[in-house]
Protein backbone atom coordinates (compact mmCIF):
# COMPACT_ATOMS: atom_id res chain seq x y z
CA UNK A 1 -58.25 -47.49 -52.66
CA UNK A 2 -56.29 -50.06 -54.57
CA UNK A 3 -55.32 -53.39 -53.60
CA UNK A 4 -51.29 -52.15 -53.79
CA UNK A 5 -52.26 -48.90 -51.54
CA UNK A 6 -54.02 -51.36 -49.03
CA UNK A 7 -51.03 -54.09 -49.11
CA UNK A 8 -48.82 -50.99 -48.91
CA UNK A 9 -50.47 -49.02 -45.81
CA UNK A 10 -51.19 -52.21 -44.41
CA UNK A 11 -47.31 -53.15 -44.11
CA UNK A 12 -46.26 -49.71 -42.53
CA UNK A 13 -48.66 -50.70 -39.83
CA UNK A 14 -47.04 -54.11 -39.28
CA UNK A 15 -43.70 -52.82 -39.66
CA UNK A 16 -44.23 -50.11 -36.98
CA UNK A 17 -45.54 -52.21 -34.60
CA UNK A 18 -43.20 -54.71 -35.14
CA UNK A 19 -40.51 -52.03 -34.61
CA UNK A 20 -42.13 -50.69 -31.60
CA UNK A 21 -42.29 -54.37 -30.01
CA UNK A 22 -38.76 -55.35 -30.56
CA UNK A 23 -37.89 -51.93 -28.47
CA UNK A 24 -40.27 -52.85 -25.46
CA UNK A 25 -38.75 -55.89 -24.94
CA UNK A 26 -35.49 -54.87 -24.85
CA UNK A 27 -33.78 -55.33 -21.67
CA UNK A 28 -33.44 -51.26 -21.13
CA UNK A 29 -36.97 -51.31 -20.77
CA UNK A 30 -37.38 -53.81 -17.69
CA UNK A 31 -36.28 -51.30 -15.13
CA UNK A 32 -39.06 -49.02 -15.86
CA UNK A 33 -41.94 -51.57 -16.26
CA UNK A 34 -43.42 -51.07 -12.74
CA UNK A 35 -43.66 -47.84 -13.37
CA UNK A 36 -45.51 -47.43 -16.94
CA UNK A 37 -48.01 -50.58 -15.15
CA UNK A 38 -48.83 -47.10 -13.13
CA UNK A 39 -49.37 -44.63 -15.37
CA UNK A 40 -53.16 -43.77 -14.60
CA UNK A 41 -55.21 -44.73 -17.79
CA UNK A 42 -57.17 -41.41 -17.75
CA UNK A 43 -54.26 -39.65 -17.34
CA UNK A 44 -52.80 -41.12 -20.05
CA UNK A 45 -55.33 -40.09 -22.07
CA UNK A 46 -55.12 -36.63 -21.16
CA UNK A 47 -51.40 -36.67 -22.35
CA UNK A 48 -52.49 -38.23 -25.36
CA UNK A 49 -54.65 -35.64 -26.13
CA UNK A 50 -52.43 -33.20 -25.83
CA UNK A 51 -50.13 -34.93 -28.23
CA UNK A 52 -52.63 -35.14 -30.96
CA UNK A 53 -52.94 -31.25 -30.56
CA UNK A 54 -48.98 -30.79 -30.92
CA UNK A 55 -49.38 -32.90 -34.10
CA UNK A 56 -51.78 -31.13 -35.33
CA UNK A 57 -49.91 -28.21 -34.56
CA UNK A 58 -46.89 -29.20 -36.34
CA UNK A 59 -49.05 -30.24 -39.84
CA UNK A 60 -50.43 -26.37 -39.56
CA UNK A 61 -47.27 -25.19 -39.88
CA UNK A 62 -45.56 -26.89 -42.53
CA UNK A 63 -49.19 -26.35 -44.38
CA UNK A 64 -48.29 -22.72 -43.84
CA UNK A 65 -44.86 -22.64 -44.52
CA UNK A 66 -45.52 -24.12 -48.00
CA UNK A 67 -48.83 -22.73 -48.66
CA UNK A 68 -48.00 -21.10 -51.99
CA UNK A 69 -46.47 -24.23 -53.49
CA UNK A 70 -48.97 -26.69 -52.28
CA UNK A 71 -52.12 -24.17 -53.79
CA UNK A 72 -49.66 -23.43 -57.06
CA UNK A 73 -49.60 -27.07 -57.33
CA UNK A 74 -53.74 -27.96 -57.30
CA UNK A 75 -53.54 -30.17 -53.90
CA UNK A 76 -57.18 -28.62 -53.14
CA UNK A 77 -58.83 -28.58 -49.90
CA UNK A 78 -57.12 -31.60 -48.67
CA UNK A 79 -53.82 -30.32 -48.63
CA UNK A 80 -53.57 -29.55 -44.91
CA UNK A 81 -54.58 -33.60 -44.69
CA UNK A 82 -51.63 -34.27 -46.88
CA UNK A 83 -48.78 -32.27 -45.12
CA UNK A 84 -49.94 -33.85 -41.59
CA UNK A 85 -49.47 -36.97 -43.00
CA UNK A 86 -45.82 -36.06 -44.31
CA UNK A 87 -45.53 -34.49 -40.88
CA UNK A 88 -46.27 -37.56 -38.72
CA UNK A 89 -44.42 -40.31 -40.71
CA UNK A 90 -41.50 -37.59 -40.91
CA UNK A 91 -42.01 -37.58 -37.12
CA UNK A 92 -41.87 -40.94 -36.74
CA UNK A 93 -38.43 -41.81 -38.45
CA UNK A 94 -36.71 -38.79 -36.82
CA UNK A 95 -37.90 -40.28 -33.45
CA UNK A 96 -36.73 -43.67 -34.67
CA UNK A 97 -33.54 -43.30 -36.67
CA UNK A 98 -30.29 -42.44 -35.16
CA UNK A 99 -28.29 -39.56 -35.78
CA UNK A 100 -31.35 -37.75 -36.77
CA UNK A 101 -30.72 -39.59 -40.49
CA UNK A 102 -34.72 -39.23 -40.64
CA UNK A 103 -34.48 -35.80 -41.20
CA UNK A 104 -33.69 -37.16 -44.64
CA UNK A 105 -37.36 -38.09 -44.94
CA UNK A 106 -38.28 -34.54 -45.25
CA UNK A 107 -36.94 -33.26 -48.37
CA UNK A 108 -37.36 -36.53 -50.07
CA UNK A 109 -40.84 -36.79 -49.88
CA UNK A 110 -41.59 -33.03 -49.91
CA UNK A 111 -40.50 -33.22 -53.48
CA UNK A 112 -42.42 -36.69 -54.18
CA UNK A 113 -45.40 -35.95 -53.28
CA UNK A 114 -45.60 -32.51 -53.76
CA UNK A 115 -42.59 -31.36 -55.89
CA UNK A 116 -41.26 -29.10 -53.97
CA UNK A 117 -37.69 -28.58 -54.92
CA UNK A 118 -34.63 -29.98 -52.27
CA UNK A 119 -32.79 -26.62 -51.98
CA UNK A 120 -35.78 -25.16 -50.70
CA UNK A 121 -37.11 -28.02 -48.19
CA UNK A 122 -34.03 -28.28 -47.06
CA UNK A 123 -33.68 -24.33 -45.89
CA UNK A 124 -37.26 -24.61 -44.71
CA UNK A 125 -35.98 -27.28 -42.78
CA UNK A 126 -32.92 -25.45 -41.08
CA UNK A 127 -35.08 -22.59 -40.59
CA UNK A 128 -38.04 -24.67 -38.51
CA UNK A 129 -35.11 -26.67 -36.48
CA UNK A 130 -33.71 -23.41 -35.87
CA UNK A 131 -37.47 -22.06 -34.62
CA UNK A 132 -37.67 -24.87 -32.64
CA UNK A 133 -34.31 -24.49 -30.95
CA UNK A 134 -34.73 -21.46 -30.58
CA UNK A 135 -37.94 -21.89 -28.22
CA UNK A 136 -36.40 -24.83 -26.26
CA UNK A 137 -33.22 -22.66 -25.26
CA UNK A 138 -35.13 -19.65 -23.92
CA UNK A 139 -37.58 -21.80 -22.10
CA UNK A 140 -34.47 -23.45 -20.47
CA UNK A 141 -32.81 -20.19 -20.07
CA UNK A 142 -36.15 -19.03 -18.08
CA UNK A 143 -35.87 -21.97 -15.66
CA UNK A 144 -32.57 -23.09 -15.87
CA UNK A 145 -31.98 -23.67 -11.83
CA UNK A 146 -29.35 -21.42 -10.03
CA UNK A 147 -29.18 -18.92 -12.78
CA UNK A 148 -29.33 -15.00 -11.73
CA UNK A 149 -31.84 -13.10 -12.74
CA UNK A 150 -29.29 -11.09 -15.14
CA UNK A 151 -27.84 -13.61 -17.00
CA UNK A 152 -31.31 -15.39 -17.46
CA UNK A 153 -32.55 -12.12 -18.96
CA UNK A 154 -29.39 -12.03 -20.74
CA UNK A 155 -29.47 -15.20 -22.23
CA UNK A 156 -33.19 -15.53 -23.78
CA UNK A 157 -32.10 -12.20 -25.12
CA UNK A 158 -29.38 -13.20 -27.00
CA UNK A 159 -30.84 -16.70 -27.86
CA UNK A 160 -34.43 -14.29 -29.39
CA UNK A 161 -31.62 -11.74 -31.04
CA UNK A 162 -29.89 -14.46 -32.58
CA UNK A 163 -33.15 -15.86 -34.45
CA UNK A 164 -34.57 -12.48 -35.40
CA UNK A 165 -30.75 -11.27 -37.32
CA UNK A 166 -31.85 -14.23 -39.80
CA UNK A 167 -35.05 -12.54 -41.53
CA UNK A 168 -33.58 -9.04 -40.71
CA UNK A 169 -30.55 -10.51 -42.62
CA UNK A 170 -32.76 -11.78 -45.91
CA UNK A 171 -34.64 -8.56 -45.78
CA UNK A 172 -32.07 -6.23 -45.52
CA UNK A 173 -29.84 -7.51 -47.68
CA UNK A 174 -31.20 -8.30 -50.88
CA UNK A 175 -29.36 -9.24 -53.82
CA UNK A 176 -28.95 -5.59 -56.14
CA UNK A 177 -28.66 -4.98 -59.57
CA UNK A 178 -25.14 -5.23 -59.86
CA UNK A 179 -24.92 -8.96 -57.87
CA UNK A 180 -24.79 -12.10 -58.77
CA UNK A 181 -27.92 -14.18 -58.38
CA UNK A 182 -26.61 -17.19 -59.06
CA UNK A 183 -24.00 -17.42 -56.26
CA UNK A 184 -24.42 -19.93 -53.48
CA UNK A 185 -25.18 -17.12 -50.82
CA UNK A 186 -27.60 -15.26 -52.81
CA UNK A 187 -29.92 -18.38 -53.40
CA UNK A 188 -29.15 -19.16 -49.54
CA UNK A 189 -30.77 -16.14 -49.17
CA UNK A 190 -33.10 -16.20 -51.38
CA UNK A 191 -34.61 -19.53 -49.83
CA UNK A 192 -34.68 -17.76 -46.57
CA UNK A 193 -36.10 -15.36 -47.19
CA UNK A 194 -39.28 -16.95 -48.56
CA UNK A 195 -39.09 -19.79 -45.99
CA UNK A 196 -39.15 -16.33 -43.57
CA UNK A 197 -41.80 -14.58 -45.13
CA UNK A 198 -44.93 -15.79 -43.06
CA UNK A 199 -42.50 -15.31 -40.00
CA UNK A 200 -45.19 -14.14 -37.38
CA UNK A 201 -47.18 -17.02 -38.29
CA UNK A 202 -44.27 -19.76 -37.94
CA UNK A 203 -43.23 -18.29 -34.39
CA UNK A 204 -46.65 -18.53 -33.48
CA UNK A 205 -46.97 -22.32 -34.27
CA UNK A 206 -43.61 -23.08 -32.85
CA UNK A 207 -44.38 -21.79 -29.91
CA UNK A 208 -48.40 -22.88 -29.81
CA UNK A 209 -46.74 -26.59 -30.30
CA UNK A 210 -43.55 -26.50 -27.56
CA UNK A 211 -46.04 -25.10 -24.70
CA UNK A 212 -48.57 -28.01 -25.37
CA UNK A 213 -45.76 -30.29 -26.26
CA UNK A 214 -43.88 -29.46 -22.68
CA UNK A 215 -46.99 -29.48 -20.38
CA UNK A 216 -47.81 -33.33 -21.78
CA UNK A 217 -44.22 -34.16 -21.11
CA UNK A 218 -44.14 -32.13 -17.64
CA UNK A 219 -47.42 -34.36 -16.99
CA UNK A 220 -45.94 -37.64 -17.73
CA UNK A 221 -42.94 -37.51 -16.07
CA UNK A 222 -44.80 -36.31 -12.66
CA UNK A 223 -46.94 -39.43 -13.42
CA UNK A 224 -43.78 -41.52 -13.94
CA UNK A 225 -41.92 -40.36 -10.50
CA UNK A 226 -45.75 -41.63 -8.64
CA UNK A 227 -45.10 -41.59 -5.37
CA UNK A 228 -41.79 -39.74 -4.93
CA UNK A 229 -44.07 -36.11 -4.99
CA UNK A 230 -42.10 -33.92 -6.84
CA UNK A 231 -42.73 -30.30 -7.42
CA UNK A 232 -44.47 -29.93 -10.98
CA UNK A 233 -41.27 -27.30 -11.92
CA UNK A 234 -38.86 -30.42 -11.29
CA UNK A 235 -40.93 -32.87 -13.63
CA UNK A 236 -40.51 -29.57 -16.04
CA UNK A 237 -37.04 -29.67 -15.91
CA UNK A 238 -36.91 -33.53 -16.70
CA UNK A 239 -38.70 -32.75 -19.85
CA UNK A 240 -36.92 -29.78 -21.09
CA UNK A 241 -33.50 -31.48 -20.46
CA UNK A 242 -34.40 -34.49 -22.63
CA UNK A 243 -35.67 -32.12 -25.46
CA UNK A 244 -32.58 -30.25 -24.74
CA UNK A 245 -30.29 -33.37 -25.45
CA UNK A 246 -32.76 -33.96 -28.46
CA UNK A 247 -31.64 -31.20 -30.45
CA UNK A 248 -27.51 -32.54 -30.40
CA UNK A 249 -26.78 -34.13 -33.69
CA UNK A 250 -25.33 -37.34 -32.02
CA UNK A 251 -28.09 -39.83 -31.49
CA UNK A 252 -28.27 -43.47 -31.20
CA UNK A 253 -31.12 -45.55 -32.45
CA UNK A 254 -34.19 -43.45 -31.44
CA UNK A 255 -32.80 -41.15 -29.10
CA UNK A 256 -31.67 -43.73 -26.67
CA UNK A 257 -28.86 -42.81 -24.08
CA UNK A 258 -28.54 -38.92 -24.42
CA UNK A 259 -32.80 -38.24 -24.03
CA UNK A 260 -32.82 -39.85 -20.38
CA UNK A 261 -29.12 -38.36 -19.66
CA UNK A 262 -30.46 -34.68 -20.29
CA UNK A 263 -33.82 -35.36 -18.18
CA UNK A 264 -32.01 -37.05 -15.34
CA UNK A 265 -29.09 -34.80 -15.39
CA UNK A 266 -31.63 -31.45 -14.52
CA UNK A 267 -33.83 -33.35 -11.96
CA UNK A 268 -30.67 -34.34 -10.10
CA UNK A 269 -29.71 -30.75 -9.62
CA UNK A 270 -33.49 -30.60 -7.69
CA UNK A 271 -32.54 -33.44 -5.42
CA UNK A 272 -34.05 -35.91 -7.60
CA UNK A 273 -32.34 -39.23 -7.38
CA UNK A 274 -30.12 -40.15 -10.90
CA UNK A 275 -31.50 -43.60 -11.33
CA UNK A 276 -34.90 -42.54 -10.17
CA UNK A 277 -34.95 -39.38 -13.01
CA UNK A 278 -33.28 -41.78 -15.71
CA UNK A 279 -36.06 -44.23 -15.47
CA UNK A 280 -38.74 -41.24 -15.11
CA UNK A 281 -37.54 -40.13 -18.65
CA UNK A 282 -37.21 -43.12 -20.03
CA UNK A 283 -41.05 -43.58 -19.35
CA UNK A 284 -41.41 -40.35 -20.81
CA UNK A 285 -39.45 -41.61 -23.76
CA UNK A 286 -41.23 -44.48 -24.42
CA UNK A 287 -44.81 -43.12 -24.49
CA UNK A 288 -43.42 -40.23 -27.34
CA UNK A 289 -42.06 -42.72 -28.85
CA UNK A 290 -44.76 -45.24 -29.16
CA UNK A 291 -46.76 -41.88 -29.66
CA UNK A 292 -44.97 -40.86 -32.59
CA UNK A 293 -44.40 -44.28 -34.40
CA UNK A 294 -48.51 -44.82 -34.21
CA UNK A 295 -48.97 -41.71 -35.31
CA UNK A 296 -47.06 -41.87 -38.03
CA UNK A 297 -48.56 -45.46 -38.86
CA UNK A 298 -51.87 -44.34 -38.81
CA UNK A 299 -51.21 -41.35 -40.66
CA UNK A 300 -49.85 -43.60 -43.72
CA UNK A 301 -52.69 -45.84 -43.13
CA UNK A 302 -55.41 -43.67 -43.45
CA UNK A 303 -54.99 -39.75 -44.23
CA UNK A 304 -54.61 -39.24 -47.94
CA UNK A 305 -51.41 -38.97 -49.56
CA UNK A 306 -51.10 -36.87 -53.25
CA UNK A 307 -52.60 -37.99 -55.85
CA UNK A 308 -50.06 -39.77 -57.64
CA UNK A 309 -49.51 -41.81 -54.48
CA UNK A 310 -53.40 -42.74 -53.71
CA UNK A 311 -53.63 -43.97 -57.30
């Protein structure tokens, strides 16, 4: 490793942490001091865990998604190292960035490191968004409180229809002989349907990563309401609201504000106090975040990067 790589890696490490400092002692934060000084260490380490999985999770599907470009392009047996790095520092600057501008990340250094073009990362990246939505809404359709029984079957119907027509839609409508394959819909479609083609696989991931990904948050936010002995199905809904109010577009800088609104807003409808369930989630917040910016910090740090970047 070269002295630049070292300087380099070295910086994204003190610029993280830096970054992550700065946030805890904002004043938003003092509120819910007493109780992340509770969080019980072992506990803590469980969630961790469980974290590392979902990241490792996440890296197995983008390694899937562009398997044939990544082996087409001679990135070898470490390739699967490579994407999770990608994956984690993209992570990190979509948990830290408002408006989701770090979704930016994605496409950019898809095609630097492993030329990938942008048209194509950036469908792949509508596609896994839309996977990923597409999980969170039917789980919150399934425990959405009050909802009949109809309209909850109803619902994750429509929300599962609604993400199968998009493959069915590639598939059955290929571009013929007599169209024109240069048109903006036909490569649209075109795009999809390759970023579709390993579609059992995808699903599988996506929804492999959200169950882990939920139970760590359902586990932290119990830990974060302590004493107040909530049911383990009202913690649930704290952490489902927040990644519901994680998918809107409108963000401020990392997530702040709308994250704690969604949590608090579906443990209130459980009895849960609105203060009490904002602070909950914004202990919640703060360990993914801290989770995701190390992460991603270690990531650049140490796994290896493409060749033209380790050298």
């Amino acid at each position: 490793m070269t002295l630049r790589t070292i300087v380099l890696r070295g910086g994204t490490i003190v610029i993280s942490v830096a970054l992550l400092a700065w946030l805890v002692a904002d004043a938003r934060w003092q509120g819910v001091g007493a109780r992340l000084a509770r969080l019980d260490a072992m506990a803590l380490a469980g969630v961790t865990l469980l974290f590392v999985a979902s990241y490792a999770m996440r890296g197995a599907r983008i390694h899937g998604e562009f398997r044939d470009e990544l082996q087409a392009s001679g990135h070898g047996d470490r390739a699967y190292l490579r994407v999770l790095r990608l994956t984690l520092v993209h992570n990190a600057l979509v948990n830290l960035l408002p408006f989701r501008s770090g979704e930016a990340a994605f496409p950019v250094l898809l095609g630097r490191w492993f030329g990938i073009g942008t048209g194509r990362a950036i469908v792949s990246l509508l596609w896994l968004r839309a996977q990923d939505a597409t999980v969170v809404l039917a789980l919150a359709a399934l425990v959405w409180p009050g909802l009949a029984l109809p309209w909850r079957v109803l619902a994750i119907a429509a929300i599962v229809g609604g993400a199968w027509l998009v493959p069915a839609w590639t598939r059955r409508h290929p571009v013929g002989p007599g169209g024109d394959p240069s048109s903006k819909l036909a490569k649209l479609r075109a795009l999809l349907e390759r970023s579709t083609r390993r579609n059992a696989a995808g699903w599988l991931w996506t929804l492999a990563n959200w169950v882990v990904k939920l139970v760590a948050e359902t586990w932290l936010v119990a830990l974060a309401l302590g004493a107040t002995g909530v049911p383990a199905a009202t913690a649930a809904l704290g952490a489902i609201g927040a990644e519901l109010a994680a998918i809107l577009p409108v963000q401020g800088v990392a997530g702040f504000g709308t994250f704690e609104a969604g949590g608090g807003a579906l443990m209130r409808t459980q009895g849960v106090d609105l203060a009490v369930g904002l602070e909950a989630v914004l202990v919640l917040h703060a360990v993914v975040l801290a989770l995701a910016l190390s992460a991603g910090a270690l990531a650049a740090a140490f796994l290896p990067g493409p060749p033209a970047v380790d050298h």
